[in-house]
C-alpha atoms as a PDB file:
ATOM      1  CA  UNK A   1      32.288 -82.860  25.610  1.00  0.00           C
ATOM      2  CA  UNK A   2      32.369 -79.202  24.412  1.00  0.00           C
ATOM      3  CA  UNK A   3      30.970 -80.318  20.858  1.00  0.00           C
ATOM      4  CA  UNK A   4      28.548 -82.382  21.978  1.00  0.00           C
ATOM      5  CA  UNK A   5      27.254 -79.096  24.726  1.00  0.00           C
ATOM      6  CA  UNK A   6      27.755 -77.148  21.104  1.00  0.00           C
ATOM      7  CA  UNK A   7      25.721 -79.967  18.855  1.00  0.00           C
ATOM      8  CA  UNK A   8      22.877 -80.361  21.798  1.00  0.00           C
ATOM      9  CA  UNK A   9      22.389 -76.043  21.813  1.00  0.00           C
ATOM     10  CA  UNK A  10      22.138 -76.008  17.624  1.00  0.00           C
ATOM     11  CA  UNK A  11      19.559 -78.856  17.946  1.00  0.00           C
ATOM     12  CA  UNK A  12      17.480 -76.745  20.515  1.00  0.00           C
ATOM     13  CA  UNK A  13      17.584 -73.262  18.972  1.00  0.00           C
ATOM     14  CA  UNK A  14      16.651 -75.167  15.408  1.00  0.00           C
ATOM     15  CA  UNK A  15      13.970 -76.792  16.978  1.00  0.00           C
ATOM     16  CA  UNK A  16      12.661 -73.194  18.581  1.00  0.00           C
ATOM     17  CA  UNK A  17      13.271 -71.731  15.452  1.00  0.00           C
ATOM     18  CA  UNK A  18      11.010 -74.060  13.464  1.00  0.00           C
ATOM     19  CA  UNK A  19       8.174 -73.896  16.319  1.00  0.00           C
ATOM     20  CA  UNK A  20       8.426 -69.752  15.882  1.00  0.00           C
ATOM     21  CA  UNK A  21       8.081 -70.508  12.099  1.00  0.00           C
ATOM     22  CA  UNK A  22       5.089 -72.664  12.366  1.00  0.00           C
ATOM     23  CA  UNK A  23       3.148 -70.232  14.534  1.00  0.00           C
ATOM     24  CA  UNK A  24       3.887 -67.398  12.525  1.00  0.00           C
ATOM     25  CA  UNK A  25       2.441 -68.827   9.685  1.00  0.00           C
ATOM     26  CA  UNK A  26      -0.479 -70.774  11.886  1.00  0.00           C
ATOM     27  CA  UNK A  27      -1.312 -66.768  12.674  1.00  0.00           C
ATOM     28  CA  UNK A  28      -1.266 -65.691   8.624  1.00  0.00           C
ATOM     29  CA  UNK A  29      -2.986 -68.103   7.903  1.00  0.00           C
ATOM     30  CA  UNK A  30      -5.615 -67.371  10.581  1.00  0.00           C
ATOM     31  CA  UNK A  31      -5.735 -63.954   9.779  1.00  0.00           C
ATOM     32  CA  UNK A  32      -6.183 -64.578   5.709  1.00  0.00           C
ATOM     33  CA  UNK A  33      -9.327 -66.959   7.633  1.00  0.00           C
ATOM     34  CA  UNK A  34     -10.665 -64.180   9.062  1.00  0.00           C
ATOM     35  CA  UNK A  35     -10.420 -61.167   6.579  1.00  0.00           C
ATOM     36  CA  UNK A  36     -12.046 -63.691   4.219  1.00  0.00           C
ATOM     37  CA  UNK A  37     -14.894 -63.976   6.355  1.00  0.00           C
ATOM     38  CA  UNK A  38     -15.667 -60.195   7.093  1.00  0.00           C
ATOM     39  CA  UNK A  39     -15.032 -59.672   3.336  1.00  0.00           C
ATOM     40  CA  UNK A  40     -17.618 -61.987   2.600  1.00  0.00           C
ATOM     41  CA  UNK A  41     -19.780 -60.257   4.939  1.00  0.00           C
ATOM     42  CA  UNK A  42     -19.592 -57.151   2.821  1.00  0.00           C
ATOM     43  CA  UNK A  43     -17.127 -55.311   4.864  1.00  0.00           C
ATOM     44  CA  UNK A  44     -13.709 -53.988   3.739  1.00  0.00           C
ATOM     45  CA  UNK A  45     -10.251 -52.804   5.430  1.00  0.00           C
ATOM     46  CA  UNK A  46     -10.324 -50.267   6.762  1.00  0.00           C
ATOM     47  CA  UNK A  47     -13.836 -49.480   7.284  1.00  0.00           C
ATOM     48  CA  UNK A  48     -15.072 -49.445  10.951  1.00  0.00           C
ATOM     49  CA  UNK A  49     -17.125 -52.664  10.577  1.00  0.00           C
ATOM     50  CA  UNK A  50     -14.232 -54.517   9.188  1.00  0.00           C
ATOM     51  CA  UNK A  51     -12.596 -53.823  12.074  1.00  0.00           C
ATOM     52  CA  UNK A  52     -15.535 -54.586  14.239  1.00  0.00           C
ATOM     53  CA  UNK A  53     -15.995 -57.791  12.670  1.00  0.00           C
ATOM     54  CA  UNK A  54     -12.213 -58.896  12.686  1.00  0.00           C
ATOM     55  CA  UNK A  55     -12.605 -57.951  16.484  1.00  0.00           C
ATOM     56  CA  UNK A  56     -15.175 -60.197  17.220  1.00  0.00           C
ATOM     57  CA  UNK A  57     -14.093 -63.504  15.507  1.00  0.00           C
ATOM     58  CA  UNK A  58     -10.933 -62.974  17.525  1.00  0.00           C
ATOM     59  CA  UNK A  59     -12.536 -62.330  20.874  1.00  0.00           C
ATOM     60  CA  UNK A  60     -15.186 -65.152  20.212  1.00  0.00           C
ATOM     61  CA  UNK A  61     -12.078 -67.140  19.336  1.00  0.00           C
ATOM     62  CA  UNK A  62     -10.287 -66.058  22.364  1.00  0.00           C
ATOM     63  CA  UNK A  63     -13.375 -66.999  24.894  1.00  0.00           C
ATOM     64  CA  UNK A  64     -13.539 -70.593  22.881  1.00  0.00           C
ATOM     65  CA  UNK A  65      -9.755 -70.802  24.171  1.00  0.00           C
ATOM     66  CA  UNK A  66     -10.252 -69.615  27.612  1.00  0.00           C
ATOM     67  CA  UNK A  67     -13.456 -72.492  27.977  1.00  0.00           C
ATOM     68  CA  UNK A  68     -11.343 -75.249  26.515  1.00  0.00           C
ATOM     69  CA  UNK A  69      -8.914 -73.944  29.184  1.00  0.00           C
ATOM     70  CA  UNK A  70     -11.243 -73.740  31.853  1.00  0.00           C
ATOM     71  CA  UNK A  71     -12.675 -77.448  31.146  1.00  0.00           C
ATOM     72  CA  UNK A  72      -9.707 -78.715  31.412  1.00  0.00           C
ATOM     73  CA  UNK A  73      -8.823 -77.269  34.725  1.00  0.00           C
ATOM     74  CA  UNK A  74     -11.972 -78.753  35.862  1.00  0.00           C
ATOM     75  CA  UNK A  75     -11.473 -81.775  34.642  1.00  0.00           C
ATOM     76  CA  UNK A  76      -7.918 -82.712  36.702  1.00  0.00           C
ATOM     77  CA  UNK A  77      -8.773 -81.448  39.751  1.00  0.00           C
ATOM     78  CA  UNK A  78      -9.937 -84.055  42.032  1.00  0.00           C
ATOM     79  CA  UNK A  79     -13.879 -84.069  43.135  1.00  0.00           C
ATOM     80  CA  UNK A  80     -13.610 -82.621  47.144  1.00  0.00           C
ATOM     81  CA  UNK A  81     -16.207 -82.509  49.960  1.00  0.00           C
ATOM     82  CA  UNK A  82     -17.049 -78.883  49.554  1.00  0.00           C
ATOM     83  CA  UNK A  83     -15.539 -75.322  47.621  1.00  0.00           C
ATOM     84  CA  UNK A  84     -12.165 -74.783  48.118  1.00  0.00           C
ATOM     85  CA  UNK A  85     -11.057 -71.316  48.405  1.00  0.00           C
ATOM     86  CA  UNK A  86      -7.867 -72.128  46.245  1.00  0.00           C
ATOM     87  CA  UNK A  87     -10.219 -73.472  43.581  1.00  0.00           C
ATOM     88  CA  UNK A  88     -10.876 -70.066  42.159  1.00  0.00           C
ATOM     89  CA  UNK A  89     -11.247 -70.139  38.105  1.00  0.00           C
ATOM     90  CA  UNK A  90      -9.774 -66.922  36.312  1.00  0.00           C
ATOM     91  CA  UNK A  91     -12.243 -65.269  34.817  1.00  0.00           C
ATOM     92  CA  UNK A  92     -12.450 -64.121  31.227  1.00  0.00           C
ATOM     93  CA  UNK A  93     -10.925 -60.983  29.745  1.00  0.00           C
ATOM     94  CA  UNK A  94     -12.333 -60.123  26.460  1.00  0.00           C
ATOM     95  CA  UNK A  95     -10.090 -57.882  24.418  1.00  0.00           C
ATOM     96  CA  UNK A  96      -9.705 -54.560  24.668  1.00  0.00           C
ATOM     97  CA  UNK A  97     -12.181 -52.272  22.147  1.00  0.00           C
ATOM     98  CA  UNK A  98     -10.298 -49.385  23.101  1.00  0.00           C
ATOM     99  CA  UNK A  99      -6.924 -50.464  21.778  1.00  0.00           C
ATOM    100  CA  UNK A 100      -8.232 -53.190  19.021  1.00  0.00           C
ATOM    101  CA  UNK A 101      -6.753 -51.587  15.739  1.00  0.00           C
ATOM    102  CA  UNK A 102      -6.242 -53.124  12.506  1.00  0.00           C
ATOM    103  CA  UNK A 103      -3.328 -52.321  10.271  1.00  0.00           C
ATOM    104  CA  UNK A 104      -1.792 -53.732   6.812  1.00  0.00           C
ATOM    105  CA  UNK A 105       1.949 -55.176   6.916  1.00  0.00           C
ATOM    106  CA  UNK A 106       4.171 -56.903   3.821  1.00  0.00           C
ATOM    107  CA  UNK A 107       4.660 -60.593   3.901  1.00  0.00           C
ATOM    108  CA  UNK A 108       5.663 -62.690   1.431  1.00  0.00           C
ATOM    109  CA  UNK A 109       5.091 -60.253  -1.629  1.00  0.00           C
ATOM    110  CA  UNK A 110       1.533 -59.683  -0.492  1.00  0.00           C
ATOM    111  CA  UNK A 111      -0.596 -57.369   2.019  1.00  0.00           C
ATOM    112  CA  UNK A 112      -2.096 -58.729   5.384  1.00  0.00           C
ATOM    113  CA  UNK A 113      -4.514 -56.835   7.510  1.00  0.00           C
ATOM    114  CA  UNK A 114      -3.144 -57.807  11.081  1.00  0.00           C
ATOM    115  CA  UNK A 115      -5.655 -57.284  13.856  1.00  0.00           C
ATOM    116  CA  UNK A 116      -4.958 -56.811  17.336  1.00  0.00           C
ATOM    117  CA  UNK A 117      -4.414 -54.878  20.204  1.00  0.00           C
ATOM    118  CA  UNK A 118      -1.862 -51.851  20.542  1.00  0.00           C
ATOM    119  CA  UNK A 119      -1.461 -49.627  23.183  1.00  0.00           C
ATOM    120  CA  UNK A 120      -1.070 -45.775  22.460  1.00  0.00           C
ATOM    121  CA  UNK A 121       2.904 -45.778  21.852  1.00  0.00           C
END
């Protein structure tokens, strides 16, 4: 029984592992996506309309994720006889301007601009 407890945890943290893999390089790849774009627009790391630029394909990406979510939510609730108080939809939170930075980090022999936010520690 013990091996088979010891077989089912290896098959789970592989599978995690692999899923952590794939996103990580889901977000490269998104990122490579988006400092192609603002390059093409003209602008360069680490210029302050790079990082403007980077900052707004992720927030417009970020509202086109809260909609889909939103649309969904709307979608399985069931159609009632007049506005429930419990049917409140959370409202959107664009990122923070303040603490958006950009910053280059080594992966895979090569340089990647990472955008995001970080707070001030």
């Amino acid at each position: 029984m013990r091996w088979v407890m010891a077989l089912l945890l290896m098959l789970t943290l592989g599978a995690c592992s692999e899923w952590v893999a794939h996103q990580h390089a889901n977000e490269l790849s998104q990122m490579r996506q988006d400092d192609e774009a603002c390059v093409n627009k003209g602008v360069h790391y680490p210029e302050a309309d790079y990082v403007n630029c980077r900052y707004n394909l992720q927030n417009e990406r970020l509202y086109y994720n809260w909609k889909c979510m939103q649309m969904a939510k709307c979608a399985s609730t069931q159609p009632s006889t007049g506005p429930s108080p419990f049917n409140q939809t959370e409202t959107y939170k664009p990122l923070d301007v303040e603490h958006f930075q950009c910053w280059k980090e080594p992966q895979f022999g090569g340089d990647y601009v990472y955008c995001g936010e970080k707070d001030g520690s």
